[in-house]
PDB file of N, CA and C in Angstrom:
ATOM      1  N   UNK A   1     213.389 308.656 160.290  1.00  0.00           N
ATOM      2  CA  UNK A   1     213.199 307.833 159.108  1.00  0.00           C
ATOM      3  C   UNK A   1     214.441 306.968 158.912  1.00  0.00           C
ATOM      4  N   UNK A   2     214.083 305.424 158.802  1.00  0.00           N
ATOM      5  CA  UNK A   2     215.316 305.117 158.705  1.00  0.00           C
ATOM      6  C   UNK A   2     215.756 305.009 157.028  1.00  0.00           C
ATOM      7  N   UNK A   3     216.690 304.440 156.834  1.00  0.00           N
ATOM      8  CA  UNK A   3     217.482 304.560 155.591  1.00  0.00           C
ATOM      9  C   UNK A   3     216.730 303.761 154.313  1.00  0.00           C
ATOM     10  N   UNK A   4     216.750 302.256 155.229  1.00  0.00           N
ATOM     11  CA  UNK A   4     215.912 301.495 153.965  1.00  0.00           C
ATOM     12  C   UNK A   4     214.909 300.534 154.256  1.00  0.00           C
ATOM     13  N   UNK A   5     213.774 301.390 155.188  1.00  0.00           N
ATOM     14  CA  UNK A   5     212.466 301.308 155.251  1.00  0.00           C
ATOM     15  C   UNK A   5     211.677 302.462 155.140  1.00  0.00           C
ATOM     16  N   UNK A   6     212.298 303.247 154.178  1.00  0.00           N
ATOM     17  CA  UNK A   6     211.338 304.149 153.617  1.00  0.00           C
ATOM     18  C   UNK A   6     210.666 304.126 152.690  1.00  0.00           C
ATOM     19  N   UNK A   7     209.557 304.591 151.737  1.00  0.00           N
ATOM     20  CA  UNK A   7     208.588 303.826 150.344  1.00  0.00           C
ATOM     21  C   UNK A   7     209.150 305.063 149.628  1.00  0.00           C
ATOM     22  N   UNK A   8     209.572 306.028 149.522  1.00  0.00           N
ATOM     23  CA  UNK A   8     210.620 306.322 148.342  1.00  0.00           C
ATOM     24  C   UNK A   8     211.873 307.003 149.074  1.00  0.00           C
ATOM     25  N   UNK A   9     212.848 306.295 149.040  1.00  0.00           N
ATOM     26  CA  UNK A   9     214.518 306.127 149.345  1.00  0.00           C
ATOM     27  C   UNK A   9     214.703 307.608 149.638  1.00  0.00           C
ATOM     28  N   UNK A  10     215.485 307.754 150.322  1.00  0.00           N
ATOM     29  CA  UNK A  10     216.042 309.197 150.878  1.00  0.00           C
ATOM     30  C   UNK A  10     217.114 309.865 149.922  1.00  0.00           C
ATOM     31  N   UNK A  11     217.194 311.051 149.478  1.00  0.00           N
ATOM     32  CA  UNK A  11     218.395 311.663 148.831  1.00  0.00           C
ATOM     33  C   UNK A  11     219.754 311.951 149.386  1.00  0.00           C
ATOM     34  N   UNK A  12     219.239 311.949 150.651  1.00  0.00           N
ATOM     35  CA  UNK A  12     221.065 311.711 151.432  1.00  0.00           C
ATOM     36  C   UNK A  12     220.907 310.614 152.911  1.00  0.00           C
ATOM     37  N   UNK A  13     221.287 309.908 152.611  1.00  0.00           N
ATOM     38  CA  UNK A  13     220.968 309.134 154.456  1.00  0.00           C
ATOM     39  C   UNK A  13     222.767 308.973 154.985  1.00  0.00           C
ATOM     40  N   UNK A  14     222.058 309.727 156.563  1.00  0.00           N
ATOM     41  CA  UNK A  14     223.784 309.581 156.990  1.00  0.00           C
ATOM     42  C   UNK A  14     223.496 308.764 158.258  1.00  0.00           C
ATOM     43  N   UNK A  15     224.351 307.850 158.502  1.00  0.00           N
ATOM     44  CA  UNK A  15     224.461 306.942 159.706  1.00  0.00           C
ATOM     45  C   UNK A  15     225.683 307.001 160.436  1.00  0.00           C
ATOM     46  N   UNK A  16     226.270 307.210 161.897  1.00  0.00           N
ATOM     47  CA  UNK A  16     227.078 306.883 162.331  1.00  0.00           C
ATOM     48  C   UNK A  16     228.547 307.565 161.984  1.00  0.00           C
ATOM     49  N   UNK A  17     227.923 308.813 161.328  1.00  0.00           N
ATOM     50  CA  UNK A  17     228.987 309.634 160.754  1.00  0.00           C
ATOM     51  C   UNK A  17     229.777 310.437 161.825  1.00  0.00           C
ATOM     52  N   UNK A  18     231.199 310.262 161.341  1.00  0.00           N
ATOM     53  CA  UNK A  18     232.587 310.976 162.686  1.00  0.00           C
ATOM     54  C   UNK A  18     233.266 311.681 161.519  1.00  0.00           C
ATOM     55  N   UNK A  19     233.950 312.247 161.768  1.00  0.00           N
ATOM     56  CA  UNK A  19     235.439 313.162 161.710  1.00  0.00           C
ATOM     57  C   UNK A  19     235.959 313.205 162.738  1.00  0.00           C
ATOM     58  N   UNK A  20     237.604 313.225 162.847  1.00  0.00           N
ATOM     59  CA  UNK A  20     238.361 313.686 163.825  1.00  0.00           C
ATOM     60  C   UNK A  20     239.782 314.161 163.186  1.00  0.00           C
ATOM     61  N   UNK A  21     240.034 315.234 164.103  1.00  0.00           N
ATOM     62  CA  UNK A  21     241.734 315.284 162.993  1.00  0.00           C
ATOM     63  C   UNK A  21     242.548 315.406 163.959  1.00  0.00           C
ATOM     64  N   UNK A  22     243.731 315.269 163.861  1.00  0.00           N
ATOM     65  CA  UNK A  22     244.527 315.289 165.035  1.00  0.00           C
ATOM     66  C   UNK A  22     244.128 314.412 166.299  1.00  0.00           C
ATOM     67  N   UNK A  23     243.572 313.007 165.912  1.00  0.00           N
ATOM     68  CA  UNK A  23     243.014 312.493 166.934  1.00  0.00           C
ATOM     69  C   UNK A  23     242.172 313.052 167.820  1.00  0.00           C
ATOM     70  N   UNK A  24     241.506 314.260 167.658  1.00  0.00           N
ATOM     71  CA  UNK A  24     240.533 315.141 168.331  1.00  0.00           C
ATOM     72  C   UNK A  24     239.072 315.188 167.468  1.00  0.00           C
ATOM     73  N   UNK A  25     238.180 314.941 168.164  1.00  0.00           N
ATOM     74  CA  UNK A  25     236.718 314.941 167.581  1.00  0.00           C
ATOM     75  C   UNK A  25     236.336 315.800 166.613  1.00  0.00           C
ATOM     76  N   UNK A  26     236.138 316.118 165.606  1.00  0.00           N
ATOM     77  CA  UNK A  26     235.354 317.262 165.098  1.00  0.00           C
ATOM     78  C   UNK A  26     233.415 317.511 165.031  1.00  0.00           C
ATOM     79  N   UNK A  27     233.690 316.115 164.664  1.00  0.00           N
ATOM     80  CA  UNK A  27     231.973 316.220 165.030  1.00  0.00           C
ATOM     81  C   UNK A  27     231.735 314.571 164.835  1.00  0.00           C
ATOM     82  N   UNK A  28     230.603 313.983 165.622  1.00  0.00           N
ATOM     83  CA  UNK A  28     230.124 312.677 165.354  1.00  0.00           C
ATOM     84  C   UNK A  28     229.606 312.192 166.533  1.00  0.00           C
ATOM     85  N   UNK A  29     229.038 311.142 166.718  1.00  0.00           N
ATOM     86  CA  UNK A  29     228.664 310.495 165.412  1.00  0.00           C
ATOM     87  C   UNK A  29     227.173 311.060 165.435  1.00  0.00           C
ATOM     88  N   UNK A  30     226.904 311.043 163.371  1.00  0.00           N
ATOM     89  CA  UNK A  30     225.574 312.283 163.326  1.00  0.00           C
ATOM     90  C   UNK A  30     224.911 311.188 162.549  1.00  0.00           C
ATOM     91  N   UNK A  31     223.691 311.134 162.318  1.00  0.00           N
ATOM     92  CA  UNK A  31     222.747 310.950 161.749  1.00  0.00           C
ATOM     93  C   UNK A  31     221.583 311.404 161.399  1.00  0.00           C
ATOM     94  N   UNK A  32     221.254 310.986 159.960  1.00  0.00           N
ATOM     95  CA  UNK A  32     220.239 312.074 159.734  1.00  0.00           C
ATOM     96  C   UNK A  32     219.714 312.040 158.002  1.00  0.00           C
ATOM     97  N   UNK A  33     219.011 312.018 157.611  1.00  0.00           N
ATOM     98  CA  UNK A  33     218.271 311.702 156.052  1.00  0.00           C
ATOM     99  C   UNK A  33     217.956 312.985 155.456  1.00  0.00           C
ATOM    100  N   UNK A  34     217.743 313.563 154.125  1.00  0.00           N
ATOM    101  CA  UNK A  34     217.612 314.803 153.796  1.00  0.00           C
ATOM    102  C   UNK A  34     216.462 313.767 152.734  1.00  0.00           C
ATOM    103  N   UNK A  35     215.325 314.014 152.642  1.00  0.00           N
ATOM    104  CA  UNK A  35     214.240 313.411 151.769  1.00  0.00           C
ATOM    105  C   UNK A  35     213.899 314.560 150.198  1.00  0.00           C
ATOM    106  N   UNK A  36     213.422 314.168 149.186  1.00  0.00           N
ATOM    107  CA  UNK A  36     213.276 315.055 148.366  1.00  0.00           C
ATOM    108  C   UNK A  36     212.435 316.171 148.447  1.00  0.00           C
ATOM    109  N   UNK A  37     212.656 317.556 148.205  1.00  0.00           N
ATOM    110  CA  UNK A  37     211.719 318.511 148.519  1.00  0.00           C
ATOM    111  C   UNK A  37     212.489 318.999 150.165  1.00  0.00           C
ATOM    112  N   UNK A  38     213.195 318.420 150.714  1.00  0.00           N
ATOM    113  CA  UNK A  38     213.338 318.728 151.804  1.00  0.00           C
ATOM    114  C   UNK A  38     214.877 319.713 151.606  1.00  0.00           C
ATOM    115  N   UNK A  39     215.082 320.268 152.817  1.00  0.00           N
ATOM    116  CA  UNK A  39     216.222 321.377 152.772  1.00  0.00           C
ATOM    117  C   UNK A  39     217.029 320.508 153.915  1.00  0.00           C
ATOM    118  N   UNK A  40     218.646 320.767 154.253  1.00  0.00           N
ATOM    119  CA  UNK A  40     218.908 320.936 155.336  1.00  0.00           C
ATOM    120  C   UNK A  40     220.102 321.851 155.960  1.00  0.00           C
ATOM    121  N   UNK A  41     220.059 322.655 156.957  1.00  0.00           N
ATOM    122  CA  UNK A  41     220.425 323.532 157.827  1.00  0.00           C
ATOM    123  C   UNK A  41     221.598 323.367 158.548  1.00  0.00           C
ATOM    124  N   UNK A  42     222.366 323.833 157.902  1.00  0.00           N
ATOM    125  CA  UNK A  42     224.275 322.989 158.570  1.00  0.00           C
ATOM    126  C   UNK A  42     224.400 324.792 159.477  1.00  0.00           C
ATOM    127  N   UNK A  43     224.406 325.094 160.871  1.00  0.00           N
ATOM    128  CA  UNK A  43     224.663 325.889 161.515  1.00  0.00           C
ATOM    129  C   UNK A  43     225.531 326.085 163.240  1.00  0.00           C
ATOM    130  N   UNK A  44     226.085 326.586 163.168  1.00  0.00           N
ATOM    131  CA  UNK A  44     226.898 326.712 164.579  1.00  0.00           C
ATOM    132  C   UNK A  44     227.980 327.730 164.127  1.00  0.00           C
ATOM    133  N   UNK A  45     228.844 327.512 165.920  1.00  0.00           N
ATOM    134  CA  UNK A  45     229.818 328.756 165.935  1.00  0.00           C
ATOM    135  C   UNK A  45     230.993 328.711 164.732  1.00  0.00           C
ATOM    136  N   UNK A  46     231.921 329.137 164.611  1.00  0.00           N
ATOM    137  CA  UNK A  46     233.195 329.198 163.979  1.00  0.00           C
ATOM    138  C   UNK A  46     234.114 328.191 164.467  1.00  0.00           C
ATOM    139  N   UNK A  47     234.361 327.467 163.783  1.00  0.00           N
ATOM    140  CA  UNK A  47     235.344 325.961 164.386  1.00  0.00           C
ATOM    141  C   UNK A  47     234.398 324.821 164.604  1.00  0.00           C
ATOM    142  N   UNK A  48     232.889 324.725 164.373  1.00  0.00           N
ATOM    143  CA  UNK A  48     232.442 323.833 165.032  1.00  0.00           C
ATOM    144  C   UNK A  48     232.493 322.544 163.763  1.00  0.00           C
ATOM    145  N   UNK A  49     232.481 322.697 162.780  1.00  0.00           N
ATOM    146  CA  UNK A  49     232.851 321.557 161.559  1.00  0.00           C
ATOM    147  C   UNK A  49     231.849 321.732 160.812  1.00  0.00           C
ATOM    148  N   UNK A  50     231.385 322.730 160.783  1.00  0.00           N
ATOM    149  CA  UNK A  50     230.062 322.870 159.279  1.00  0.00           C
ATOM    150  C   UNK A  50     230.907 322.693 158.002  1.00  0.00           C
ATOM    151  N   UNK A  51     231.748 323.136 157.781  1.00  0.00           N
ATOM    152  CA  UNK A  51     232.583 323.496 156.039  1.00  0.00           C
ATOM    153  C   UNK A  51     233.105 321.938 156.122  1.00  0.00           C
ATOM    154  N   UNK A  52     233.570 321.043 157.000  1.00  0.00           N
ATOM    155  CA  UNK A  52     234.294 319.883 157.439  1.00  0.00           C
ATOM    156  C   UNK A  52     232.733 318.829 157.143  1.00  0.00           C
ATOM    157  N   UNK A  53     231.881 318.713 157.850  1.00  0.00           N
ATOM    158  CA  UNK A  53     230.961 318.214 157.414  1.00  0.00           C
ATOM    159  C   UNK A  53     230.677 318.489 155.727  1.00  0.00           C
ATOM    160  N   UNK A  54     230.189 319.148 155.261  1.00  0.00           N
ATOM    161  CA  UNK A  54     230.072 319.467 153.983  1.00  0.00           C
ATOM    162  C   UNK A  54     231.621 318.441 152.917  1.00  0.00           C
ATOM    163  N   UNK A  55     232.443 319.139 153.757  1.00  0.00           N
ATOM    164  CA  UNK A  55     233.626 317.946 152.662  1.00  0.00           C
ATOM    165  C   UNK A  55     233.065 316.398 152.772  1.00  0.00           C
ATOM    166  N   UNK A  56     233.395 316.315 153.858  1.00  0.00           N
ATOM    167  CA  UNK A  56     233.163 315.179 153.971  1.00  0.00           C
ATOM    168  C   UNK A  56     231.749 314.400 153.424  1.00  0.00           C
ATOM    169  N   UNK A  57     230.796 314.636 152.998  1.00  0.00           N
ATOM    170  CA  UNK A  57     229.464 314.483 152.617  1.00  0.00           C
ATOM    171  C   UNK A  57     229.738 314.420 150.884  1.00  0.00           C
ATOM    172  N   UNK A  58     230.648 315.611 150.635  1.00  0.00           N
ATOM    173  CA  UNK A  58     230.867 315.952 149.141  1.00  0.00           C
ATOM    174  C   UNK A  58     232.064 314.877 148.519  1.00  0.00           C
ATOM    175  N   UNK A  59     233.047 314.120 149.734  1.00  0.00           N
ATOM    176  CA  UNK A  59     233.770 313.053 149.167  1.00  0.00           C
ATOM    177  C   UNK A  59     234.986 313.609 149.248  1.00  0.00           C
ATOM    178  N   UNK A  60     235.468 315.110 149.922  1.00  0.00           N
ATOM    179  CA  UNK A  60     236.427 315.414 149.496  1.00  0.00           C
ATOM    180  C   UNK A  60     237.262 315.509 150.833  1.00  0.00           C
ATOM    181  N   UNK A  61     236.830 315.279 151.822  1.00  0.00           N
ATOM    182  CA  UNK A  61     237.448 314.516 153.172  1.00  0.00           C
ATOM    183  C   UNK A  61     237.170 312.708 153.514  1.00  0.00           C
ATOM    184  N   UNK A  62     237.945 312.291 154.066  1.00  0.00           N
ATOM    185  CA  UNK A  62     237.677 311.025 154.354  1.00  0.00           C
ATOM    186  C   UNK A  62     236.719 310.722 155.721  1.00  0.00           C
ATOM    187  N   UNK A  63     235.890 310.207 156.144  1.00  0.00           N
ATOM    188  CA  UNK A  63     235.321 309.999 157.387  1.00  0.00           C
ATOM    189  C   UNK A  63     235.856 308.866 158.112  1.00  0.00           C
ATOM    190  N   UNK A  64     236.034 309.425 159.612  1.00  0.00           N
ATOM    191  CA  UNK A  64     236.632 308.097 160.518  1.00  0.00           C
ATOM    192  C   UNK A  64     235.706 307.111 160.564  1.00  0.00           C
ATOM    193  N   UNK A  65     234.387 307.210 160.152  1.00  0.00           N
ATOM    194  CA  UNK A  65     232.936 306.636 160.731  1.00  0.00           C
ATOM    195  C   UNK A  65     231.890 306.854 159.329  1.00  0.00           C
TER     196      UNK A  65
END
């Protein structure tokens, strides 16, 4: 689904989203829409950037992307 050709607007739309720290990748680039009624599923190992994603989404990290 893209961002803004949908007939009712998405509650989160992510495009082209990075982190990196230390000049090293953390995760990117992601994309991906969370629609109303809908859930979404942040999962992987330990270190992989779930809690880092989440800041960053919440405003409280900066994104390279």
């Amino acid at each position: 689904m893209s961002c803004a050709q949908s007939s009712s607007p998405p509650l989160l739309c992510v495009r082209d989203l990075a982190f990196s720290r230390d000049d090293l990748p953390v995760f990117g680039p992601l994309e991906f829409t969370v629609g109303a009624g809908e859930a979404l599923l942040v999962q992987g190992d330990n270190g992989a950037g779930k809690t880092t994603l989440l800041r960053v989404l919440a405003g409280l990290l900066r994104a390279d992307a």
